[in-house]
C-alpha atoms as a PDB file:
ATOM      1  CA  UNK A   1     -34.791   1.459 -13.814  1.00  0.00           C
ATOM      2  CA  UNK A   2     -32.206   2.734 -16.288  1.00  0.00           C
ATOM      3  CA  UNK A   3     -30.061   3.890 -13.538  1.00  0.00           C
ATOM      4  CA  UNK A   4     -30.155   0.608 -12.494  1.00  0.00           C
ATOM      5  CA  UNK A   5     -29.244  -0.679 -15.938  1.00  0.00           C
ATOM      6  CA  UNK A   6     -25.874   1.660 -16.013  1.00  0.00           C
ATOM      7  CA  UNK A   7     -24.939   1.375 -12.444  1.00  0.00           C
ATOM      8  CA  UNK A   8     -24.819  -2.444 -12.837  1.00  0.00           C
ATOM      9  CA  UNK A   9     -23.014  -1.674 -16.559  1.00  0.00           C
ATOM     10  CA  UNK A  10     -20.380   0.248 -14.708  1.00  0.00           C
ATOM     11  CA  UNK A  11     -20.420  -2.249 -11.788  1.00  0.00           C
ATOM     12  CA  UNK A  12     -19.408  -5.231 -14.603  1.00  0.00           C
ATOM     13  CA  UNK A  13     -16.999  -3.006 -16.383  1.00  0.00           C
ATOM     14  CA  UNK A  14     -15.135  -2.382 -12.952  1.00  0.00           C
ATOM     15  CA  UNK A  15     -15.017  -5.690 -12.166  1.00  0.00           C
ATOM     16  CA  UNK A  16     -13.767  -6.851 -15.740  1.00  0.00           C
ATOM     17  CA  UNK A  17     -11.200  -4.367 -15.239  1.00  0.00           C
ATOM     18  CA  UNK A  18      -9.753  -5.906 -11.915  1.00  0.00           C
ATOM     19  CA  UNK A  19     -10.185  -9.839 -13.282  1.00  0.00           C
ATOM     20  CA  UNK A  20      -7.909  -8.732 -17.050  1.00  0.00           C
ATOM     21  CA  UNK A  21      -5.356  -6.576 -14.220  1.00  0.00           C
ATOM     22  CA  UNK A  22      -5.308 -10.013 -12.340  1.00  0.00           C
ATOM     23  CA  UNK A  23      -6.029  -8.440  -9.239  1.00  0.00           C
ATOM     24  CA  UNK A  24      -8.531 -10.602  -7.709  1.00  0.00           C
ATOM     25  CA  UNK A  25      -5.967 -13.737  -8.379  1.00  0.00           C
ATOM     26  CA  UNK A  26      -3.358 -12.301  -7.415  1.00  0.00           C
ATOM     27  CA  UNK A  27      -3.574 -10.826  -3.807  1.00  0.00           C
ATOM     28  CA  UNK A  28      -5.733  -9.109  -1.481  1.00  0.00           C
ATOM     29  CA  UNK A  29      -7.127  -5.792  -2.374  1.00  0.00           C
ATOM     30  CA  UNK A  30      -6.187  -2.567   0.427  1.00  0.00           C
ATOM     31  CA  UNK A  31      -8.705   0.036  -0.362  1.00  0.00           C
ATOM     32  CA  UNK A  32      -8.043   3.474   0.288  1.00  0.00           C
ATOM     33  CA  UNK A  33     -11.186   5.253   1.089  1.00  0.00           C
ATOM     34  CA  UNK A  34     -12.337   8.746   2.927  1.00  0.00           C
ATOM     35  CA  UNK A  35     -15.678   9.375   4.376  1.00  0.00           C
ATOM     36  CA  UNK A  36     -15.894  12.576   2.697  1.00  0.00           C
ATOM     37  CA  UNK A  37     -15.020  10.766  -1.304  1.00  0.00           C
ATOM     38  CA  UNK A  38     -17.859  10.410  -3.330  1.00  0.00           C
ATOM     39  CA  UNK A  39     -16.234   8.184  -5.663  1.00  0.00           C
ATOM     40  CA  UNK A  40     -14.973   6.108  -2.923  1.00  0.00           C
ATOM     41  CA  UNK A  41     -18.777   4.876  -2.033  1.00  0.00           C
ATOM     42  CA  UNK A  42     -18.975   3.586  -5.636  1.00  0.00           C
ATOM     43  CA  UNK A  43     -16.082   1.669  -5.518  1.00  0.00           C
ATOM     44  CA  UNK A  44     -16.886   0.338  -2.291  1.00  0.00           C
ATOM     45  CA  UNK A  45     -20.408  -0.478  -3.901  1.00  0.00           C
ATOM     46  CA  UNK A  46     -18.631  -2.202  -7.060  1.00  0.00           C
ATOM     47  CA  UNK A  47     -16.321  -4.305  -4.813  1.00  0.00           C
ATOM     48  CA  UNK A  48     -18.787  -5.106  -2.425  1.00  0.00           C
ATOM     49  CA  UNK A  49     -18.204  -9.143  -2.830  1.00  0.00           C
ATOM     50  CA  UNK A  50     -14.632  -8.475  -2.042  1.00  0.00           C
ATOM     51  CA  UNK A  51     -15.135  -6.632   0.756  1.00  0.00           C
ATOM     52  CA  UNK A  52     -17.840  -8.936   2.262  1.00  0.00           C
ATOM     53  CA  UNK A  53     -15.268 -12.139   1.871  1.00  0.00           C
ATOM     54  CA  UNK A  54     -11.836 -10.415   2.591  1.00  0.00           C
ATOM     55  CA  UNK A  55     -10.517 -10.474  -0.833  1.00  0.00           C
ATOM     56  CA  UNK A  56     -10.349  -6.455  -0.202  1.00  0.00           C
ATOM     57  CA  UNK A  57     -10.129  -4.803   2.756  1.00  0.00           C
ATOM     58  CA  UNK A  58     -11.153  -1.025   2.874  1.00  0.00           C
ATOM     59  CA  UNK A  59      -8.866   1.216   5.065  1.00  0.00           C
ATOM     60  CA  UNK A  60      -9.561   4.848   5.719  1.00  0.00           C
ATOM     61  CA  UNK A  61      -7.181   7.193   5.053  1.00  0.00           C
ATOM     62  CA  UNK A  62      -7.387   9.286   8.133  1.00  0.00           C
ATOM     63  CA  UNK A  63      -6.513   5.848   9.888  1.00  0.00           C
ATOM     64  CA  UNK A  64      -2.983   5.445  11.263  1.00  0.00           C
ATOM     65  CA  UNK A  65      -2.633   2.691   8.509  1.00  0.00           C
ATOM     66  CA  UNK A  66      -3.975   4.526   6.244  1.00  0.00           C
ATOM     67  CA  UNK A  67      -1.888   7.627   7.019  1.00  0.00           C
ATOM     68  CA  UNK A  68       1.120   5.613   6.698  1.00  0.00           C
ATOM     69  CA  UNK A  69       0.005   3.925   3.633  1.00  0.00           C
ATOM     70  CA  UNK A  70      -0.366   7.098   1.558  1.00  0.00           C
ATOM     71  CA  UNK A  71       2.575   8.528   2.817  1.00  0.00           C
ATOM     72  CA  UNK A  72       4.675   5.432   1.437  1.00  0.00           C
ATOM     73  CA  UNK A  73       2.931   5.395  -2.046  1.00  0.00           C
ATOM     74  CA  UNK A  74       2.791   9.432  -2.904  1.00  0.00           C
ATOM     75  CA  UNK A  75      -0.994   8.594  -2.668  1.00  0.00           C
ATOM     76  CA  UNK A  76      -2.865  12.152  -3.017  1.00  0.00           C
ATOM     77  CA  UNK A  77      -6.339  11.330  -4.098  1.00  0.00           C
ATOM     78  CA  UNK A  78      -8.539   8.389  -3.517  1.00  0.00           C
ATOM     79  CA  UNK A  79     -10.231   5.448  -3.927  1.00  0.00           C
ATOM     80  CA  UNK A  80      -7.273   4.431  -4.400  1.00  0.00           C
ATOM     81  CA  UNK A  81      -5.767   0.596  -4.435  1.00  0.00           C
ATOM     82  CA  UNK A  82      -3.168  -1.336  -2.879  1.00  0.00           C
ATOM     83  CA  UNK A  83      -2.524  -5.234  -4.225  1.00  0.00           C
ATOM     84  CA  UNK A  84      -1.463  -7.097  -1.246  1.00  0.00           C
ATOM     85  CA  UNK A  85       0.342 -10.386  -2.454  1.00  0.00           C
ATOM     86  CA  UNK A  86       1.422 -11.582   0.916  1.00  0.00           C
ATOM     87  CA  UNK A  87       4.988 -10.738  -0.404  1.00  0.00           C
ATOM     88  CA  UNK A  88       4.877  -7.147  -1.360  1.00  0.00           C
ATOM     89  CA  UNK A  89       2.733  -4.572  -1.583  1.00  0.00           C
ATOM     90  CA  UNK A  90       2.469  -2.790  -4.897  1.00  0.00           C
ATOM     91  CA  UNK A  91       0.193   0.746  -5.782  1.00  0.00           C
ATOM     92  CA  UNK A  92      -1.923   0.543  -8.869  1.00  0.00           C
ATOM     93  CA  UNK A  93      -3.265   3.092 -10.863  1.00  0.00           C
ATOM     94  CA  UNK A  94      -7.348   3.440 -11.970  1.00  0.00           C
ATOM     95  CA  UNK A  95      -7.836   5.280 -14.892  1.00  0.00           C
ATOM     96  CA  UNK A  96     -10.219   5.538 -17.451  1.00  0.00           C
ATOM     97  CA  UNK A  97      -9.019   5.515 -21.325  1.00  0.00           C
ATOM     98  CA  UNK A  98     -11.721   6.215 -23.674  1.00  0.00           C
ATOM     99  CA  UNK A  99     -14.776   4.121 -22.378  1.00  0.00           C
ATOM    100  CA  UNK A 100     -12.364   1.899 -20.854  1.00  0.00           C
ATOM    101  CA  UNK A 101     -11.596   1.276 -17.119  1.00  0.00           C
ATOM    102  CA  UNK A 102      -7.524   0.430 -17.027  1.00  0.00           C
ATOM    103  CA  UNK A 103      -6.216  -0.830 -13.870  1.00  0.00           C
ATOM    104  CA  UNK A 104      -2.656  -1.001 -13.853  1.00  0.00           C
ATOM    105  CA  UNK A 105       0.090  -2.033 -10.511  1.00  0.00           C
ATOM    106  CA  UNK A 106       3.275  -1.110 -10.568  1.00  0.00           C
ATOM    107  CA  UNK A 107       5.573  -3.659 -11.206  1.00  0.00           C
ATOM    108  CA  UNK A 108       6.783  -6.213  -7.955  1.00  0.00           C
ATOM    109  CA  UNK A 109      10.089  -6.152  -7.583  1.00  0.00           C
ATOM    110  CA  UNK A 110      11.994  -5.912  -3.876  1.00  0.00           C
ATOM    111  CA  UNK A 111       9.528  -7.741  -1.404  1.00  0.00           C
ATOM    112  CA  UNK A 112       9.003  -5.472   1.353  1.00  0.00           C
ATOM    113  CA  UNK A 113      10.307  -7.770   3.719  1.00  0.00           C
ATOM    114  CA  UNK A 114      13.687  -7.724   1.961  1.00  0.00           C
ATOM    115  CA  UNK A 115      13.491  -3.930   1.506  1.00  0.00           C
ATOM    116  CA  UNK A 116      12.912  -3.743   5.913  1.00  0.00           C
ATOM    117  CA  UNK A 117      15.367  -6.256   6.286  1.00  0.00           C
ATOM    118  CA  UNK A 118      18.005  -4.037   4.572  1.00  0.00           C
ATOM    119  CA  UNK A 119      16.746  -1.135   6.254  1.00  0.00           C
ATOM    120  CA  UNK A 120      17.001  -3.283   9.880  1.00  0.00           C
ATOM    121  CA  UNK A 121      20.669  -4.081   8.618  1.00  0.00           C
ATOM    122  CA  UNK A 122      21.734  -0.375   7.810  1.00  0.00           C
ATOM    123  CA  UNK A 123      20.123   0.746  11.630  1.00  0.00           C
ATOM    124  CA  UNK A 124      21.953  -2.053  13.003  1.00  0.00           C
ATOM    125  CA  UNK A 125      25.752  -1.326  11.192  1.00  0.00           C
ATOM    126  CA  UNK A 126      24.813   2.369  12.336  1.00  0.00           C
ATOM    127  CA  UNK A 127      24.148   1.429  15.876  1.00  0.00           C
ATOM    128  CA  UNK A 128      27.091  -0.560  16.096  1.00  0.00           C
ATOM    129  CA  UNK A 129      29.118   1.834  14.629  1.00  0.00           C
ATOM    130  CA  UNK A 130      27.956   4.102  17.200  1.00  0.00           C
ATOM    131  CA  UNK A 131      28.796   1.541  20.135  1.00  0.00           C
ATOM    132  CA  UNK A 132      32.144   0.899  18.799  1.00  0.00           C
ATOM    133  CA  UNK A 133      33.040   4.888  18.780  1.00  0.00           C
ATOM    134  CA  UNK A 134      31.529   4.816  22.505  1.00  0.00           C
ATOM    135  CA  UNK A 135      33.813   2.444  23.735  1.00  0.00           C
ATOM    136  CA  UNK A 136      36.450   3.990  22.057  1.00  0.00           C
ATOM    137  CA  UNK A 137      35.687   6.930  23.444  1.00  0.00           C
ATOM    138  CA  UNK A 138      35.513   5.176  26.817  1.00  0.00           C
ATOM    139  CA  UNK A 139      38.730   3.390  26.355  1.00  0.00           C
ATOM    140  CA  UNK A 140      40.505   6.741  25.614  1.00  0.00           C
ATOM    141  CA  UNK A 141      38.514   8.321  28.748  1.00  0.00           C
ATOM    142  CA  UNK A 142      40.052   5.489  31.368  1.00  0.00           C
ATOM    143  CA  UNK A 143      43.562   6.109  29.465  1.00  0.00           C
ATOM    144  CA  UNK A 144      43.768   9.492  30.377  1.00  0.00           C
ATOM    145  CA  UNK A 145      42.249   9.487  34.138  1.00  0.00           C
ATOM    146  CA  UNK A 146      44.656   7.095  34.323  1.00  0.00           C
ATOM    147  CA  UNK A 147      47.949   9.089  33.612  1.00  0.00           C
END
């Protein structure tokens, strides 16, 4: 029964951890979990409302998501956790200090849809850049067949 009694304990000081961070207001959680991580079952356990309503989402790391999640973040070890806020996506940190549970996300700044749009803009000046030096290219061809 005293497991019980600290599981839950741990359980309330997770969640009080995510409500000061503002997580659960703020976005959707993206879970980064591995079959083989032991501390990933607890968190998964802890944030088992979440899960069951959507309000986190648990995605395996060995998934293609997953894969290209970590790769974006620098994410090395897990459970780790992604705030989703519809606009952005921003890593955050869990950490213990003391007997406290600090969850901290990095700060939003660039959404990521501005961040792909300017990335879609630089492919596209690139491309056409490219085009343009074909046709010149072309141009210079036909000149010279034609003398």
């Amino acid at each position: 029964m005293e497991e019980d009694a600290v599981a839950e304990e741990i359980r309330n000081r997770i969640r009080e951890a995510f409500v000061e961070a503002g997580l659960l207001e703020e976005g959707r959680l993206l879970l980064l979990t591995d079959k083989r991580c032991l501390g990933c079952e607890a968190v998964k356990e802890m944030l088992k409302e979440e899960l069951e309503s959507g309000a986190a989402v648990e995605i395996d790391v060995e998934s293609e998501e997953g894969k290209e999640l970590c790769e974006r973040f620098g994410i090395e070890e897990v459970p780790a956790i992604i705030l989703d806020t519809g606009k952005e996506l921003r890593k955050c940190e869990i950490r213990t200090e003391g007997d406290d549970l600090v969850i901290e996300c990095e700060e939003g700044g660039e959404s990521d849809k501005e961040k792909m749009g300017e990335e879609e803009q630089a492919r596209e000046r690139v491309e056409e850049k490219a085009i343009s030096e074909s046709e010149r290219a072309e141009g210079k061809k036909k000149e010279l067949e034609e003398d």
